[in-house]
C-alpha atoms as a PDB file:
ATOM      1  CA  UNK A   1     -42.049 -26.469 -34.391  1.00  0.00           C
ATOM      2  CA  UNK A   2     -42.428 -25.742 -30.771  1.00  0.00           C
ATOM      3  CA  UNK A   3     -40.576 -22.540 -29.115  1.00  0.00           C
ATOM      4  CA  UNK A   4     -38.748 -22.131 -25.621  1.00  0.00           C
ATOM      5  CA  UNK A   5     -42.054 -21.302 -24.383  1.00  0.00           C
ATOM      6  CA  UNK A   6     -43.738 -24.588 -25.133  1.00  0.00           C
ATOM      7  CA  UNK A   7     -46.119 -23.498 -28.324  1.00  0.00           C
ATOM      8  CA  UNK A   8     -46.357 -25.427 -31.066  1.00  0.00           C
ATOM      9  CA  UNK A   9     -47.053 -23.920 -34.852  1.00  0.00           C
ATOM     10  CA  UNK A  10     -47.796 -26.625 -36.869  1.00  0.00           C
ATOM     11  CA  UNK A  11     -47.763 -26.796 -41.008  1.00  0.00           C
ATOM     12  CA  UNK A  12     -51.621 -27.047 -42.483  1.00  0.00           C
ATOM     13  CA  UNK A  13     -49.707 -28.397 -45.424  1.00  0.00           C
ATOM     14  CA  UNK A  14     -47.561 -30.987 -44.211  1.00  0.00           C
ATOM     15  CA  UNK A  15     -46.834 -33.782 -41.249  1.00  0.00           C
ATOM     16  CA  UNK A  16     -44.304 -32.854 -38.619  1.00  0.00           C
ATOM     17  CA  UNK A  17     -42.843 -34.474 -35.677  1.00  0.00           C
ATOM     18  CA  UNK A  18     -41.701 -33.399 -32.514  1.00  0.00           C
ATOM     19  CA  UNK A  19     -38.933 -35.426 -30.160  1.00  0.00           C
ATOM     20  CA  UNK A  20     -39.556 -35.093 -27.021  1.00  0.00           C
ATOM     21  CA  UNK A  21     -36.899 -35.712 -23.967  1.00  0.00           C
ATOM     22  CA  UNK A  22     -36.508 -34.816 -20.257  1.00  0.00           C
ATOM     23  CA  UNK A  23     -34.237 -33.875 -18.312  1.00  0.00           C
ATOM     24  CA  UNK A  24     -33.716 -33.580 -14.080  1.00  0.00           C
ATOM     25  CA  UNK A  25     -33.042 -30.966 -12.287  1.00  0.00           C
ATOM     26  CA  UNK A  26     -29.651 -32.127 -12.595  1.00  0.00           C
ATOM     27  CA  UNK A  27     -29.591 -32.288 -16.212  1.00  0.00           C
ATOM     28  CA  UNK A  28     -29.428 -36.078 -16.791  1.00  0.00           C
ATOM     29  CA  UNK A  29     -31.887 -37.362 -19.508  1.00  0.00           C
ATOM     30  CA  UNK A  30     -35.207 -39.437 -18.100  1.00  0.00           C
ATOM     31  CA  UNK A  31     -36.334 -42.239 -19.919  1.00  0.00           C
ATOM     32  CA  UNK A  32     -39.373 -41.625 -21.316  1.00  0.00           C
ATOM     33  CA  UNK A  33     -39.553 -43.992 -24.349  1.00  0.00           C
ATOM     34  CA  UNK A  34     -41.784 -46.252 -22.140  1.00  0.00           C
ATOM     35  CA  UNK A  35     -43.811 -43.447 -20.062  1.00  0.00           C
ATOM     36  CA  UNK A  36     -47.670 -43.781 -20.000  1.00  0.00           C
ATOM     37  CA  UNK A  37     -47.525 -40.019 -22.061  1.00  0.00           C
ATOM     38  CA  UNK A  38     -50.825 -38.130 -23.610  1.00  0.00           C
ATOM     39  CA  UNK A  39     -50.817 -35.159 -25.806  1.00  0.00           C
ATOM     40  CA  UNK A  40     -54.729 -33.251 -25.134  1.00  0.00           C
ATOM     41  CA  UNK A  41     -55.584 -30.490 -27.371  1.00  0.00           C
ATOM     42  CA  UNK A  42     -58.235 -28.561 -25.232  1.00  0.00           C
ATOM     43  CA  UNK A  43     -61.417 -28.792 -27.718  1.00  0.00           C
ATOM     44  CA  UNK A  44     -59.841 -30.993 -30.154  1.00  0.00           C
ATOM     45  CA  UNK A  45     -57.593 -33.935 -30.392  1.00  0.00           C
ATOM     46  CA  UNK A  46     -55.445 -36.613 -28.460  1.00  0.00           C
ATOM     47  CA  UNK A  47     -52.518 -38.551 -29.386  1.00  0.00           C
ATOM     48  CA  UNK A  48     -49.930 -40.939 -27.801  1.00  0.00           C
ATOM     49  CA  UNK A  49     -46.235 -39.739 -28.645  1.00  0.00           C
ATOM     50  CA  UNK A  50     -44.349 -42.475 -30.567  1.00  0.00           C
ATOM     51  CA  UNK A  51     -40.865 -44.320 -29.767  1.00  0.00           C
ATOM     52  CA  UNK A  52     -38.194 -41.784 -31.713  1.00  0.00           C
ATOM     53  CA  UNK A  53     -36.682 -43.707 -33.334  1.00  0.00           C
ATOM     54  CA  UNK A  54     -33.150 -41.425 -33.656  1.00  0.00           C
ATOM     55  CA  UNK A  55     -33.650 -41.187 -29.767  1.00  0.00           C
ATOM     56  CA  UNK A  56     -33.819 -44.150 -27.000  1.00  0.00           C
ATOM     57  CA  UNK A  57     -34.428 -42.443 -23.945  1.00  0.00           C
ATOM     58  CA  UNK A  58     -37.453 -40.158 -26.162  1.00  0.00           C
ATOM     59  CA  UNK A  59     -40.646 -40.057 -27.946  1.00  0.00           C
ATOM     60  CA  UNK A  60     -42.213 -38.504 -31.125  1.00  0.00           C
ATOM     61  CA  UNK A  61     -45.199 -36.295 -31.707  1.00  0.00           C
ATOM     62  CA  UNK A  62     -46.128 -36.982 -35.086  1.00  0.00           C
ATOM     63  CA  UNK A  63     -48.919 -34.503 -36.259  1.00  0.00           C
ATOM     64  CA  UNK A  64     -50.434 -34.794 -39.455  1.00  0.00           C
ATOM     65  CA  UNK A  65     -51.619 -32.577 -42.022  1.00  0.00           C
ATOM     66  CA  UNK A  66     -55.504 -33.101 -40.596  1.00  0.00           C
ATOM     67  CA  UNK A  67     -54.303 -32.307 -36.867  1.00  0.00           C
ATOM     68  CA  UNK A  68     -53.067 -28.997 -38.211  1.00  0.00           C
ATOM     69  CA  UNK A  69     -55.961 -28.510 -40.517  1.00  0.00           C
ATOM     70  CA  UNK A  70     -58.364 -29.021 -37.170  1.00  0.00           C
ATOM     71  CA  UNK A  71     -56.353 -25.915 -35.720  1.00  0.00           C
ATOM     72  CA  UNK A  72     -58.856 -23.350 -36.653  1.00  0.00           C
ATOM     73  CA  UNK A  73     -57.888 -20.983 -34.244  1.00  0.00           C
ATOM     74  CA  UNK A  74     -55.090 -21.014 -31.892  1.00  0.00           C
ATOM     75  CA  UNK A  75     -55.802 -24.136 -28.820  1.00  0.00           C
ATOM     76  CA  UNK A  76     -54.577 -24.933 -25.224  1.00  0.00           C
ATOM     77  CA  UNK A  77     -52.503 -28.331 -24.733  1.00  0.00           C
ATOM     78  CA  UNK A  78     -51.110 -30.178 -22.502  1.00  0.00           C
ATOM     79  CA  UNK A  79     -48.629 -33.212 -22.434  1.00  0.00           C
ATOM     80  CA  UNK A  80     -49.556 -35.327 -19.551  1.00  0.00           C
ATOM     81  CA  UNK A  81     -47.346 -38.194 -17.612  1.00  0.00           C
ATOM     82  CA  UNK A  82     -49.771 -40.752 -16.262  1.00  0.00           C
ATOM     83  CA  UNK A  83     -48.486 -42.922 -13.373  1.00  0.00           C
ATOM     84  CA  UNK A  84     -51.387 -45.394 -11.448  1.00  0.00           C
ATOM     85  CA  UNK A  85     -53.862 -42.920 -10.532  1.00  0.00           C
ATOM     86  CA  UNK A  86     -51.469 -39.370 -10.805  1.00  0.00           C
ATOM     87  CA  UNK A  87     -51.899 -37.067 -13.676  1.00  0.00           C
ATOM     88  CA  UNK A  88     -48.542 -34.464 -13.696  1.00  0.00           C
ATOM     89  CA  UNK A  89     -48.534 -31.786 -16.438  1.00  0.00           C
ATOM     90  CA  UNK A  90     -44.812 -32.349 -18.324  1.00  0.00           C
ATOM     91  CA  UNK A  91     -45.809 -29.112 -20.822  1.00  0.00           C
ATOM     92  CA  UNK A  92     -48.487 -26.880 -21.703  1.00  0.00           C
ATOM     93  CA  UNK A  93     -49.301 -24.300 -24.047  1.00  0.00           C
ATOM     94  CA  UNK A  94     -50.860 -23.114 -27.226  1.00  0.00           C
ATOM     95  CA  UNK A  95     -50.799 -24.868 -30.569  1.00  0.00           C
ATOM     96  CA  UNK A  96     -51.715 -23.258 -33.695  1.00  0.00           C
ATOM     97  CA  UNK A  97     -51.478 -23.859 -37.498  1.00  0.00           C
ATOM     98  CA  UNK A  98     -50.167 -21.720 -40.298  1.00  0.00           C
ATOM     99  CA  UNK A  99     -51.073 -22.170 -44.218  1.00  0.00           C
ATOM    100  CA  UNK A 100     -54.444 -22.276 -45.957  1.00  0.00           C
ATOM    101  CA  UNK A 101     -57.304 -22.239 -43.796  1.00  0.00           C
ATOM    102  CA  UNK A 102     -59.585 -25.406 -44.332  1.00  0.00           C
END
């Protein structure tokens, strides 16, 4: 799950996903369902978000039981927007894992 400050506690004993939307600053939804979009775990691991299927304008983290399990201790991410050269942060914060401990 991810809170209203951006960090993500993810299940050592399960796969979860994660939609993902944006909005504007006037509160209409941006389509991101094509957006060049990379989720970095600082120390750890990458993945590309996936279409959401429930969602046409959105994408899907899907995290799997081993992405949690490589949570050891509590890491920095960020979700970056990549557009011809520019980098631009979308959301940042910590991810973590609860259940056993590998």
């Amino acid at each position: 799950m991810i809170d209203a400050s951006g960090n993500i506690t993810l299940n050592r004993a399960a796969d979860e996903y994660i939609p993902l939307s944006w909005v504007d600053d006037q509160g209409v939804e941006i389509d991101i369902s094509g957006a060049d979009l990379r989720f970095i775990v600082d120390k750890g691991f990458s993945l590309v978000p996936d279409r959401d299927p429930n969602k046409a304008k959105g994408r899907l983290l899907h995290f799997t039981e081993l992405h949690a399990q490589s949570l050891t201790k509590p890491r920095q991410y960020v979700l970056l927007l990549t557009q011809g050269s520019d980098n631009t942060v979308l959301l940042s914060g910590t991810i973590d894992a609860t259940g056993f401990k590998p």
